[in-house]
PDB file of N, CA and C in Angstrom:
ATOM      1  N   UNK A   1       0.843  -1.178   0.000  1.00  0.00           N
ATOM      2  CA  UNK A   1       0.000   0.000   0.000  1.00  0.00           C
ATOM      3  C   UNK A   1       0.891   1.245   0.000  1.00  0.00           C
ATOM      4  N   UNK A   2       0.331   2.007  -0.806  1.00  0.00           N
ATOM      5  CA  UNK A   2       1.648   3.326  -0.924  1.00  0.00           C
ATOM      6  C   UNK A   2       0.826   4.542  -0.178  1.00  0.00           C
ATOM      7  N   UNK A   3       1.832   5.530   0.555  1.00  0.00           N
ATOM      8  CA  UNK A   3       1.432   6.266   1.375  1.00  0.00           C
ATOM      9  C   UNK A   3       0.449   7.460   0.670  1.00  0.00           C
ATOM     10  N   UNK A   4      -0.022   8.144   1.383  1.00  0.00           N
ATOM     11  CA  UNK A   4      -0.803   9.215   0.724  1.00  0.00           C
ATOM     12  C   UNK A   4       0.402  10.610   0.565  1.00  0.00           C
ATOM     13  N   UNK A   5      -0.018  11.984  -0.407  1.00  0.00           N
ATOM     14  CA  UNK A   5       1.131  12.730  -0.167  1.00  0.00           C
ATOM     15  C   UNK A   5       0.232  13.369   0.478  1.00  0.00           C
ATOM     16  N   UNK A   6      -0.828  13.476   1.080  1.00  0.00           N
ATOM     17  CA  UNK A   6      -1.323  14.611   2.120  1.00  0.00           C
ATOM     18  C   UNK A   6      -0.474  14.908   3.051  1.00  0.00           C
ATOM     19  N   UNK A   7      -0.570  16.008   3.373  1.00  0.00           N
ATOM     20  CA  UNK A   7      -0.066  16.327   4.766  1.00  0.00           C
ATOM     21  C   UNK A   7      -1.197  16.633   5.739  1.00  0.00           C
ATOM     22  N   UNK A   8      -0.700  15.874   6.629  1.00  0.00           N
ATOM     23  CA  UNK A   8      -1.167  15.893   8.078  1.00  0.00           C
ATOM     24  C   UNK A   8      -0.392  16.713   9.028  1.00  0.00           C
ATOM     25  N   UNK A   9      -1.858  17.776   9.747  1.00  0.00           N
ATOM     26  CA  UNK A   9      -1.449  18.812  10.521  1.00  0.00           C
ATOM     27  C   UNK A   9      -2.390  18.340  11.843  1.00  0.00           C
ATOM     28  N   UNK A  10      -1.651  17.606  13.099  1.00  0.00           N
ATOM     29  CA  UNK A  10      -2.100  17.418  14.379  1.00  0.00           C
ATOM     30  C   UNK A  10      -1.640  18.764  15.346  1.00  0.00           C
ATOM     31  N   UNK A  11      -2.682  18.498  16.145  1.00  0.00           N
ATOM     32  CA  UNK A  11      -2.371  20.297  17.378  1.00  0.00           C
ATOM     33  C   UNK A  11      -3.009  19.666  18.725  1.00  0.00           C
ATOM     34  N   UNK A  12      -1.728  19.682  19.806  1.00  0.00           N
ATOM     35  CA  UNK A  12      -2.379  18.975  20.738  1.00  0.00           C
ATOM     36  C   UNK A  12      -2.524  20.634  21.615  1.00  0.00           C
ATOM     37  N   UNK A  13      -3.490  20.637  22.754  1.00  0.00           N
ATOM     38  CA  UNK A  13      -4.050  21.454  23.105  1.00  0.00           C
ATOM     39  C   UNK A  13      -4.157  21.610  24.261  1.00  0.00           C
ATOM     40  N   UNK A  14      -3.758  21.977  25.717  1.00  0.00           N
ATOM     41  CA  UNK A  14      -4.602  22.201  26.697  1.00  0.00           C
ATOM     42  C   UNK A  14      -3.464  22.170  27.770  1.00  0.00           C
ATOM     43  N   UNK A  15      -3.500  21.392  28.838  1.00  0.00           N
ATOM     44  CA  UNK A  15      -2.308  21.162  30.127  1.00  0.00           C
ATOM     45  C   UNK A  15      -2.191  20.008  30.183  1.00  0.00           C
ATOM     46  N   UNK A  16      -0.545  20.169  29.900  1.00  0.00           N
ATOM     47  CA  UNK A  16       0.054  19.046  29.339  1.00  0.00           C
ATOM     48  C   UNK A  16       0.056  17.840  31.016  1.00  0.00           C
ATOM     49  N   UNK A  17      -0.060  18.163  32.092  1.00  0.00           N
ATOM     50  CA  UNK A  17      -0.015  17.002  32.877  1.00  0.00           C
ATOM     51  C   UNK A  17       0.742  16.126  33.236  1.00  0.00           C
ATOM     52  N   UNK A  18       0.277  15.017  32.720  1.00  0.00           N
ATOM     53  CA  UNK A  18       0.904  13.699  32.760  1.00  0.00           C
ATOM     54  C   UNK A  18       1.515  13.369  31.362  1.00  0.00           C
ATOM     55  N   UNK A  19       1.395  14.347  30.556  1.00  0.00           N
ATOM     56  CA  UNK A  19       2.408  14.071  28.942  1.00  0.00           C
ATOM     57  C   UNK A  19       3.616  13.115  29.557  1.00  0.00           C
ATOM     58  N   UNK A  20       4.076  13.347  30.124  1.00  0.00           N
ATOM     59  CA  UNK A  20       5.902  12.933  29.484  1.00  0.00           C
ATOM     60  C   UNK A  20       5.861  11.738  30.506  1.00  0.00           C
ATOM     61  N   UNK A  21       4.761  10.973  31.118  1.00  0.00           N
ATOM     62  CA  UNK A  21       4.994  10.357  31.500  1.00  0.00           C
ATOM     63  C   UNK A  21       3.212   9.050  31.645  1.00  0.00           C
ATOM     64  N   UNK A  22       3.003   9.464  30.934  1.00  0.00           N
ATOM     65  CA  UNK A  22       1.599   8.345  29.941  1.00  0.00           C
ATOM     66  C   UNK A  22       2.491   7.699  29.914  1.00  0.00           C
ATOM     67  N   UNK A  23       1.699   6.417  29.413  1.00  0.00           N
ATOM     68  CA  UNK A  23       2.223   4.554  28.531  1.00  0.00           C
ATOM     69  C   UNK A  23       2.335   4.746  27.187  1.00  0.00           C
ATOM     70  N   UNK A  24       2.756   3.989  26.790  1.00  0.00           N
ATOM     71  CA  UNK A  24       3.082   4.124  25.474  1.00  0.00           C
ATOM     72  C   UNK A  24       1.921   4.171  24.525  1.00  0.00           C
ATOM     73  N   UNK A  25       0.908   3.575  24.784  1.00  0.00           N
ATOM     74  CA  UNK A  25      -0.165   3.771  24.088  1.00  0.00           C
ATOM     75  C   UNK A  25      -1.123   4.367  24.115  1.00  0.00           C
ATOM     76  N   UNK A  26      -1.149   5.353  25.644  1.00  0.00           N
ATOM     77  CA  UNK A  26      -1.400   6.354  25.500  1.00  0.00           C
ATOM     78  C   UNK A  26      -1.296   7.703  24.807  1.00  0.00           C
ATOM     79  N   UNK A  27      -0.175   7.719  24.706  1.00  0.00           N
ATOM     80  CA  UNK A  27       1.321   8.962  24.510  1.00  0.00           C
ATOM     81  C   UNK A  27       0.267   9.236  22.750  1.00  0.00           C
ATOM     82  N   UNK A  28       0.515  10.944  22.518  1.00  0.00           N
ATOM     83  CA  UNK A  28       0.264  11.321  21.113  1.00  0.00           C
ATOM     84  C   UNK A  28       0.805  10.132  19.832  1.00  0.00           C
ATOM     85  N   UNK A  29       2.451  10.005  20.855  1.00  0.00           N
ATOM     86  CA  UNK A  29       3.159   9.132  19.518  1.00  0.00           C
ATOM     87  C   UNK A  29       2.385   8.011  18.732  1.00  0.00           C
ATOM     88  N   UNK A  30       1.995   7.430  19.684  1.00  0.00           N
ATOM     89  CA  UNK A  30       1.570   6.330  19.249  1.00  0.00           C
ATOM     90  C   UNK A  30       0.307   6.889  17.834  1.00  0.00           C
ATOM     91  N   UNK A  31      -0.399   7.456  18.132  1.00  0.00           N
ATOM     92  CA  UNK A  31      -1.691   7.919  17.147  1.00  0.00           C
ATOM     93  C   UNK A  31      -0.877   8.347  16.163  1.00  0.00           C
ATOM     94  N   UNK A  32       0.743   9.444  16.298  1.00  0.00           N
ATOM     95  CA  UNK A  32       0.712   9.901  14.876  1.00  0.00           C
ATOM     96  C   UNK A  32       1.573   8.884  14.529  1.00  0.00           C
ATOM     97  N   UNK A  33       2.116   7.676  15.190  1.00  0.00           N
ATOM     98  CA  UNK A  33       2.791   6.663  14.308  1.00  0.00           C
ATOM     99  C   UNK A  33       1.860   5.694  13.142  1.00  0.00           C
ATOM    100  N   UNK A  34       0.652   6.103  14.008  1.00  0.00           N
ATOM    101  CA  UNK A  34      -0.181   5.166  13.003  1.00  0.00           C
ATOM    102  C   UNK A  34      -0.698   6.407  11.856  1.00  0.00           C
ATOM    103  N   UNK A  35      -0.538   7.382  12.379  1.00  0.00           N
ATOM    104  CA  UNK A  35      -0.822   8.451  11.230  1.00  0.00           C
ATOM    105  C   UNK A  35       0.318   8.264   9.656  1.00  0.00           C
ATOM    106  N   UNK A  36       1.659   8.199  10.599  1.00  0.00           N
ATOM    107  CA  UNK A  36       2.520   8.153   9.285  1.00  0.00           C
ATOM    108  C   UNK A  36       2.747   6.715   8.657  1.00  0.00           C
ATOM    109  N   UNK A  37       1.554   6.172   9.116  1.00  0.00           N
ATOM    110  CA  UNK A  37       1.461   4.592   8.406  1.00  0.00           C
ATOM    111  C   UNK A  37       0.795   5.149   6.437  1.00  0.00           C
ATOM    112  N   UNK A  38       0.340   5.803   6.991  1.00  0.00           N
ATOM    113  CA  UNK A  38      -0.602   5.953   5.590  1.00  0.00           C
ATOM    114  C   UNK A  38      -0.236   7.380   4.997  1.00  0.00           C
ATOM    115  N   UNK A  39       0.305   8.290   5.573  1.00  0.00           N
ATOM    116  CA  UNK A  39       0.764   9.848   5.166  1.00  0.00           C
ATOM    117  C   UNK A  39       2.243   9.811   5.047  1.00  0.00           C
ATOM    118  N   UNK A  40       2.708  10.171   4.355  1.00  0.00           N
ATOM    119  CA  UNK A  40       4.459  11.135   4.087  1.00  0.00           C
ATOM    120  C   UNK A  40       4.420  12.080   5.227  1.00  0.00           C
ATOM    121  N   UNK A  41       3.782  12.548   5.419  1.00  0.00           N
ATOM    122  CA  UNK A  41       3.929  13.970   6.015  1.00  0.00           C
ATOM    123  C   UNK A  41       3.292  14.093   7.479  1.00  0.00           C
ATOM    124  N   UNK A  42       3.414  14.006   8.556  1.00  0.00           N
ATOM    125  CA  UNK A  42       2.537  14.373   9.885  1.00  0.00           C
ATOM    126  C   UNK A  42       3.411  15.817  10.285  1.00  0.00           C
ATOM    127  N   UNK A  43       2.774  16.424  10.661  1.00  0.00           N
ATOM    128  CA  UNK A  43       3.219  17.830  11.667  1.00  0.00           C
ATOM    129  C   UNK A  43       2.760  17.706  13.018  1.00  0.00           C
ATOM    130  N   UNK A  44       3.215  17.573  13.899  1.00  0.00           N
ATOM    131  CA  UNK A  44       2.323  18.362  15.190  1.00  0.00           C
ATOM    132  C   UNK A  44       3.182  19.391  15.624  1.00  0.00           C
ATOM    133  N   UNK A  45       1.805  20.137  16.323  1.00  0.00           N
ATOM    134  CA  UNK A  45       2.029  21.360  17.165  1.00  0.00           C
ATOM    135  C   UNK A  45       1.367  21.244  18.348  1.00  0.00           C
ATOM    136  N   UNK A  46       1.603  22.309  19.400  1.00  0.00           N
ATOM    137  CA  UNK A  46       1.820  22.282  20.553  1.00  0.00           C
ATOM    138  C   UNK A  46       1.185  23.650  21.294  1.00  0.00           C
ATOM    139  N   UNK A  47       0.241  23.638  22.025  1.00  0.00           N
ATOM    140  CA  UNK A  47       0.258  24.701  23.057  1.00  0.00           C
ATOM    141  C   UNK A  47       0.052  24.481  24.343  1.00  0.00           C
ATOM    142  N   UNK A  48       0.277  24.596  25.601  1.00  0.00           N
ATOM    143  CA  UNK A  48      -0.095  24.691  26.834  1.00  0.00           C
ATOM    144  C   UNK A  48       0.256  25.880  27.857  1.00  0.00           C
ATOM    145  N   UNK A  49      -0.226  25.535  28.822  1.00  0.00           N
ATOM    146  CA  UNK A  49      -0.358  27.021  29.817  1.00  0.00           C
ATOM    147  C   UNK A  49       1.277  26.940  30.550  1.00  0.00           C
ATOM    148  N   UNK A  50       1.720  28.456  30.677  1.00  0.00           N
ATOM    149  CA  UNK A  50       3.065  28.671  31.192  1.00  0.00           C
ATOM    150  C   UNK A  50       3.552  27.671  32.468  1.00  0.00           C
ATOM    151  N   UNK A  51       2.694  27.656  33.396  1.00  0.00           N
ATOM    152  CA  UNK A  51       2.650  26.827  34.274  1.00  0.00           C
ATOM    153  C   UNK A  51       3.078  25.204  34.459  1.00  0.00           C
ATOM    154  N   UNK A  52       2.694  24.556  33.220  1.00  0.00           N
ATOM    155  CA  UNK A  52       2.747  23.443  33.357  1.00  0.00           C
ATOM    156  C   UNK A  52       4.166  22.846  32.662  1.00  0.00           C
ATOM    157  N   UNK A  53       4.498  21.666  32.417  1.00  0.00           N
ATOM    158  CA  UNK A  53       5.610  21.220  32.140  1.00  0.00           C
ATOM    159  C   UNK A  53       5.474  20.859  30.839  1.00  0.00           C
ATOM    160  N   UNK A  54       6.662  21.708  29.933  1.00  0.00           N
ATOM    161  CA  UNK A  54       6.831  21.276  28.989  1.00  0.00           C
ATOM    162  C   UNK A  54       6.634  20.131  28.446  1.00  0.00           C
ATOM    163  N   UNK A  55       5.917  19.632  27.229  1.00  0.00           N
ATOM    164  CA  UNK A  55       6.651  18.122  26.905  1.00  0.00           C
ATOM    165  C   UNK A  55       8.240  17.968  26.439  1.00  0.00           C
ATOM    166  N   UNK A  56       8.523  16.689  26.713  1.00  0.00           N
ATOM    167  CA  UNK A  56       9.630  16.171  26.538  1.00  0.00           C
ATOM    168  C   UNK A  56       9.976  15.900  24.963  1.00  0.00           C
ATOM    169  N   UNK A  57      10.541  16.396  24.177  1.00  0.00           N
ATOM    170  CA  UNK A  57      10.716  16.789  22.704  1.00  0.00           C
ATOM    171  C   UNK A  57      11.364  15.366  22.645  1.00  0.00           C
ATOM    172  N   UNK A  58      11.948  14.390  23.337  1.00  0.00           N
ATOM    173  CA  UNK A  58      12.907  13.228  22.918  1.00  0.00           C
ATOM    174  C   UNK A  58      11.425  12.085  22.781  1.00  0.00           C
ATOM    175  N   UNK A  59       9.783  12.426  23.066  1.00  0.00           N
ATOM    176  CA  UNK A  59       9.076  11.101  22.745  1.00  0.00           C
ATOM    177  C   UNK A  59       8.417  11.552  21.623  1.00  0.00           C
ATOM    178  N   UNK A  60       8.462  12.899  21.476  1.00  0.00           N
ATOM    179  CA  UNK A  60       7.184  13.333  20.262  1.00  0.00           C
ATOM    180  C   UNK A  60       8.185  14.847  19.791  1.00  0.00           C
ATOM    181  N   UNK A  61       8.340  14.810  18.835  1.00  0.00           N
ATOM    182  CA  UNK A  61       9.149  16.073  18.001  1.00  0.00           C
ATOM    183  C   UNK A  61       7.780  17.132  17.584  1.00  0.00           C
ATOM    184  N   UNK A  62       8.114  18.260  18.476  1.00  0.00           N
ATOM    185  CA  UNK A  62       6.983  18.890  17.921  1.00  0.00           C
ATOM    186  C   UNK A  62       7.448  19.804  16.914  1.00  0.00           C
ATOM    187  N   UNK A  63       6.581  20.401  15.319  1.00  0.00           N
ATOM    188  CA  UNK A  63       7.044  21.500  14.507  1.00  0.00           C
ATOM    189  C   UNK A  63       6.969  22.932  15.371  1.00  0.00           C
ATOM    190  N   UNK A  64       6.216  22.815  16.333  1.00  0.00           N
ATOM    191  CA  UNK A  64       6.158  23.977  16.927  1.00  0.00           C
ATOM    192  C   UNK A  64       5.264  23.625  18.496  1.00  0.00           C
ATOM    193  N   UNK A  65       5.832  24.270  19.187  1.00  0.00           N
ATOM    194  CA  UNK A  65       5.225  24.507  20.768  1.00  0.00           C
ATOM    195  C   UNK A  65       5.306  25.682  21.526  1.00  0.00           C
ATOM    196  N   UNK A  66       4.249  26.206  21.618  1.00  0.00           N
ATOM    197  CA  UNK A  66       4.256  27.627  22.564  1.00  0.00           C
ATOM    198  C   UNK A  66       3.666  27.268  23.939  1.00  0.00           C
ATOM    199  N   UNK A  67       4.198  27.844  24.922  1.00  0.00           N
ATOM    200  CA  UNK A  67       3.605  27.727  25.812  1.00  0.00           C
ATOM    201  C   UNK A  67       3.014  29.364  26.528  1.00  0.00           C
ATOM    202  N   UNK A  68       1.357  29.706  27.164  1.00  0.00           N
ATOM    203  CA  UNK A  68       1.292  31.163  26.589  1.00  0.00           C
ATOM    204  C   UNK A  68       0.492  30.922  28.485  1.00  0.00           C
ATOM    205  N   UNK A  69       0.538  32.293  29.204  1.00  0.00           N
ATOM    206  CA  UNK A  69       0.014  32.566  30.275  1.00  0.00           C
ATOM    207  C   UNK A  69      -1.022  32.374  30.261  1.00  0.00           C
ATOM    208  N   UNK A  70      -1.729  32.054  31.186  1.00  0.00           N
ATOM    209  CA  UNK A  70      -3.417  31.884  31.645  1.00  0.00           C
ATOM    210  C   UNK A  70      -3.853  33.623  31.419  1.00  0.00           C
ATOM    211  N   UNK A  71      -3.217  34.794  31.739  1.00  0.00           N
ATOM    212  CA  UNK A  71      -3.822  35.799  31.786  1.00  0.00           C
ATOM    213  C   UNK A  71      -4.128  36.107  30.836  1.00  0.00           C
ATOM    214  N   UNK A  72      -3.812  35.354  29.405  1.00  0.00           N
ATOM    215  CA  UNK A  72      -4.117  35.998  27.977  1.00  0.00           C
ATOM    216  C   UNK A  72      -5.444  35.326  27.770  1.00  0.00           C
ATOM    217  N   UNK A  73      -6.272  34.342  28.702  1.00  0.00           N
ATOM    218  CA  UNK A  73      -7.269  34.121  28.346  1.00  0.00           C
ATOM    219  C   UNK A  73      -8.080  35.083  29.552  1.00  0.00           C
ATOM    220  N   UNK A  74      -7.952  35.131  30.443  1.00  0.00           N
ATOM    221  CA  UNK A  74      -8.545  36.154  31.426  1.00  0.00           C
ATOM    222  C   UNK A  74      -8.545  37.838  30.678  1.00  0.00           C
ATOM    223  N   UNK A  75      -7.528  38.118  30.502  1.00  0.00           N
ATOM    224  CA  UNK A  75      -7.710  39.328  29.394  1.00  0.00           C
ATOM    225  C   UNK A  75      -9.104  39.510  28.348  1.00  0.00           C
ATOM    226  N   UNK A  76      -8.901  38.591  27.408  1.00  0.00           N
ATOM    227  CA  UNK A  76      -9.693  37.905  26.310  1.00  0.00           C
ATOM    228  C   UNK A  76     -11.085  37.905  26.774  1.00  0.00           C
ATOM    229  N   UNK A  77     -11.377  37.291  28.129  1.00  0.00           N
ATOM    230  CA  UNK A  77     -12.916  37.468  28.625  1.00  0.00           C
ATOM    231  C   UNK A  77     -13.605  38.512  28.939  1.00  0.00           C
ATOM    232  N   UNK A  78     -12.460  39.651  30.169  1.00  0.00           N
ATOM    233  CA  UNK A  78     -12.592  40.725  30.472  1.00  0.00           C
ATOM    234  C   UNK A  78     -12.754  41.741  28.726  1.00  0.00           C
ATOM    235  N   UNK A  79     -12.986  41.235  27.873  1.00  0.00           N
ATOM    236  CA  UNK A  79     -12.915  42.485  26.506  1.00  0.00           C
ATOM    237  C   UNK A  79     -14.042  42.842  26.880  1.00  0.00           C
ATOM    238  N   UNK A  80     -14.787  43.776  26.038  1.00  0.00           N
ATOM    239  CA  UNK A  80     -15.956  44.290  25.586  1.00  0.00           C
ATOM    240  C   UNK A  80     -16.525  42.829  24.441  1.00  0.00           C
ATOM    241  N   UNK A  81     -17.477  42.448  25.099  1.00  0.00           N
ATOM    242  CA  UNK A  81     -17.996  40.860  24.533  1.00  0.00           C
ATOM    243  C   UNK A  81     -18.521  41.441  22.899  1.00  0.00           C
ATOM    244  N   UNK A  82     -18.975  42.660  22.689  1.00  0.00           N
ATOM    245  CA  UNK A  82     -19.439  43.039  21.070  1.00  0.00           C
ATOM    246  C   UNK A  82     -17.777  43.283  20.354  1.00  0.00           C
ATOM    247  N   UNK A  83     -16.530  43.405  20.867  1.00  0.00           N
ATOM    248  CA  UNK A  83     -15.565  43.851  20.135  1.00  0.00           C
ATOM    249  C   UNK A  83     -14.996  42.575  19.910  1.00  0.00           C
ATOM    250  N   UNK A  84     -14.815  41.517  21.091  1.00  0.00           N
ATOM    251  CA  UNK A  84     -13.637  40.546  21.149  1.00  0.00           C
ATOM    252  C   UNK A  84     -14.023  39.440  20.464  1.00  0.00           C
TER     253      UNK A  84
END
């Protein structure tokens, strides 16, 4: 079976937790290994709150990871709800 040339764009999301230390079949890896069963191409990206612990880049290579303060969503609420 020959791979697809799509590219695949995964974005994991939220507080990272227990990331770097899930089972193996828990862990993102595992899903995008079966992703690059059938794609050339997987990307993931990355966001979580300043607070929490990085993931560990040696189980899952991310194309990109930001990690951004809780106050930028407290900001964001406090807007004017007709502008934001």
């Amino acid at each position: 079976m020959s791979k697809s040339n799509i590219r695949i764009a995964v974005m994991l999301s939220g507080e990272t937790r227990n990331y770097n230390t899930v089972g193996d079949r828990q862990h993102p890896q595992y899903f995008v290994n079966i992703l690059k069963e059938y794609y050339d191409t997987v990307d993931v990206y990355g966001t979580t709150w300043s607070h929490c612990e990085p993931p560990d880049p040696t189980k899952l290579a991310l194309k990109q990871f930001v990690q951004i303060d809780q106050s930028v969503i407290d900001e964001w609420v406090m807007e004017d709800f007709m502008y934001r």
